[in-house]
C-alpha atoms as a PDB file:
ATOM      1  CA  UNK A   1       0.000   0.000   0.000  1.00  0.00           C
ATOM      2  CA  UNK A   2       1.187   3.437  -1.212  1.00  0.00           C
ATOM      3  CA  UNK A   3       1.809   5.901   1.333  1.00  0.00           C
ATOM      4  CA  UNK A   4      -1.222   8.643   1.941  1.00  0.00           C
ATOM      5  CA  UNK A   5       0.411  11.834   0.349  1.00  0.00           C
ATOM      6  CA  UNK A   6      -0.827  15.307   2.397  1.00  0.00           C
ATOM      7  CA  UNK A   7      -2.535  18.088   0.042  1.00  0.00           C
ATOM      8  CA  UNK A   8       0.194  20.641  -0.974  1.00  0.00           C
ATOM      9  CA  UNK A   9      -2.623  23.168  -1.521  1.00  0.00           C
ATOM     10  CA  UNK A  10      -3.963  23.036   1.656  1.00  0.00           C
ATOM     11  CA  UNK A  11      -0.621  22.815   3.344  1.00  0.00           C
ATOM     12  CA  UNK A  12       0.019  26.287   2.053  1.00  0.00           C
ATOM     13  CA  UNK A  13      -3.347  27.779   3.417  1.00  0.00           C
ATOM     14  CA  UNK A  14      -3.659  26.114   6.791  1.00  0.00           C
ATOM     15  CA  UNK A  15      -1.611  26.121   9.825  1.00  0.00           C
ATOM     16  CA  UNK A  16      -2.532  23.558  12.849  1.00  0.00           C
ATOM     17  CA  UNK A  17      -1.320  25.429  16.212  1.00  0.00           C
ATOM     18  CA  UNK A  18      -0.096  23.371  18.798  1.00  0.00           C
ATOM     19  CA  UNK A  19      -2.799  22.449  20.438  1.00  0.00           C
ATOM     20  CA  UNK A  20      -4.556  20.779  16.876  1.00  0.00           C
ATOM     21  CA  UNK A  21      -6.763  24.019  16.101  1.00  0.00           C
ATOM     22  CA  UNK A  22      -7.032  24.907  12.502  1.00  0.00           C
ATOM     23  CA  UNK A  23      -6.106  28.534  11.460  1.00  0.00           C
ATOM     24  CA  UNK A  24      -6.725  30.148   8.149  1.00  0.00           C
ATOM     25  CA  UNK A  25      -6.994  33.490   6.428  1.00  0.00           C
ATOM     26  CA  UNK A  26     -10.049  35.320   6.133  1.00  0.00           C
ATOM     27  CA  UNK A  27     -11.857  35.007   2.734  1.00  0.00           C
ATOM     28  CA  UNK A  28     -12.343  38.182   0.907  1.00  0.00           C
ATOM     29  CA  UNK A  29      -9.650  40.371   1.128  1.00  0.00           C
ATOM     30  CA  UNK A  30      -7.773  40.159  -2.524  1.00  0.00           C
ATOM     31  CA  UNK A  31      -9.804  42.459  -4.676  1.00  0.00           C
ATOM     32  CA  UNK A  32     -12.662  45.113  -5.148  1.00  0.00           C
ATOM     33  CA  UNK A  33     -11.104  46.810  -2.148  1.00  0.00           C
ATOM     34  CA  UNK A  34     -12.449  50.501  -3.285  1.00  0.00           C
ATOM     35  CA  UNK A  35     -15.425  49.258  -2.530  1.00  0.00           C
ATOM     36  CA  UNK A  36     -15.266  47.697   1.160  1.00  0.00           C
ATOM     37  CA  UNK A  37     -14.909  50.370   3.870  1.00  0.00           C
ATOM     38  CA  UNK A  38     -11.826  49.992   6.132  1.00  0.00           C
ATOM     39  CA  UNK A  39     -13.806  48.463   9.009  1.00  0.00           C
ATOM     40  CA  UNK A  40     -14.401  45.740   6.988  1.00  0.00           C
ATOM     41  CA  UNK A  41     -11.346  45.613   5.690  1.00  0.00           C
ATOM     42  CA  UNK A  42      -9.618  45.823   9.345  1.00  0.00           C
ATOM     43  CA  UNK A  43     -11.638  42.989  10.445  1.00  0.00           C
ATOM     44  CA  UNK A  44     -10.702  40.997   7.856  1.00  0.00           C
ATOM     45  CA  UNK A  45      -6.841  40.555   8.746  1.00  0.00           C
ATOM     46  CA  UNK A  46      -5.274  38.218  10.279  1.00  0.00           C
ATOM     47  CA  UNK A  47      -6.042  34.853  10.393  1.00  0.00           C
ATOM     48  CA  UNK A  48      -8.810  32.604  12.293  1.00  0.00           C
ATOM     49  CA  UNK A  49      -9.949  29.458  13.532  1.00  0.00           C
ATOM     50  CA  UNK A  50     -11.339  27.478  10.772  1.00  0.00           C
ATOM     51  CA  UNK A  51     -15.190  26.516  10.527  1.00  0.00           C
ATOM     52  CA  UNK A  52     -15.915  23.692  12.775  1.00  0.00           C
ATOM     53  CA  UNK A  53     -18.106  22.053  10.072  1.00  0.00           C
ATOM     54  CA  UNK A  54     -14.552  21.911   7.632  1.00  0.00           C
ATOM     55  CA  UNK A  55     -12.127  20.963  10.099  1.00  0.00           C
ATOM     56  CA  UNK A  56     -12.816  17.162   9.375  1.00  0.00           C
ATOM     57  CA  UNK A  57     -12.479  18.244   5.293  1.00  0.00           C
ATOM     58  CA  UNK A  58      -9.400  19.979   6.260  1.00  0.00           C
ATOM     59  CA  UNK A  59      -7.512  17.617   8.727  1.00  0.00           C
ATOM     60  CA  UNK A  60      -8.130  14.610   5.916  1.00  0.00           C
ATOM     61  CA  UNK A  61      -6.389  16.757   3.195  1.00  0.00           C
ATOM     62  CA  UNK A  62      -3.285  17.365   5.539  1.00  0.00           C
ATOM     63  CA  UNK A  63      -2.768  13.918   6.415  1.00  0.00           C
ATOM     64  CA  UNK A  64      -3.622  14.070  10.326  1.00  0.00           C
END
């Protein structure tokens, strides 16, 4: 049996803290900016736990 190979992809835009949580970057913060107002904009930095219902999605694809 071949071994399971983690997804490169995902490895990229994921980081599992110490403790197993699952961080990522906030969606919607690459274009249109003009647009969004810079609350929105502010709030939308930095990164954040992942959505509990993806986390299962998410640890699969990273080999864990």
């Amino acid at each position: 049996m071949p071994k399971m190979k983690s997804h490169t992809g995902t490895g990229k835009r994921v980081r599992v803290t110490g403790k197993g949580k699952i961080m990522k970057q906030q969606a919607g913060l690459r274009h249109n900016l003009e647009k969004k107002s810079s609350t929105r904009t502010r709030r939308l930095t930095g990164v954040v736990e992942a959505a509990k219902s993806d986390v299962k999605r998410l640890k699969k694809l990273l080999g864990r």
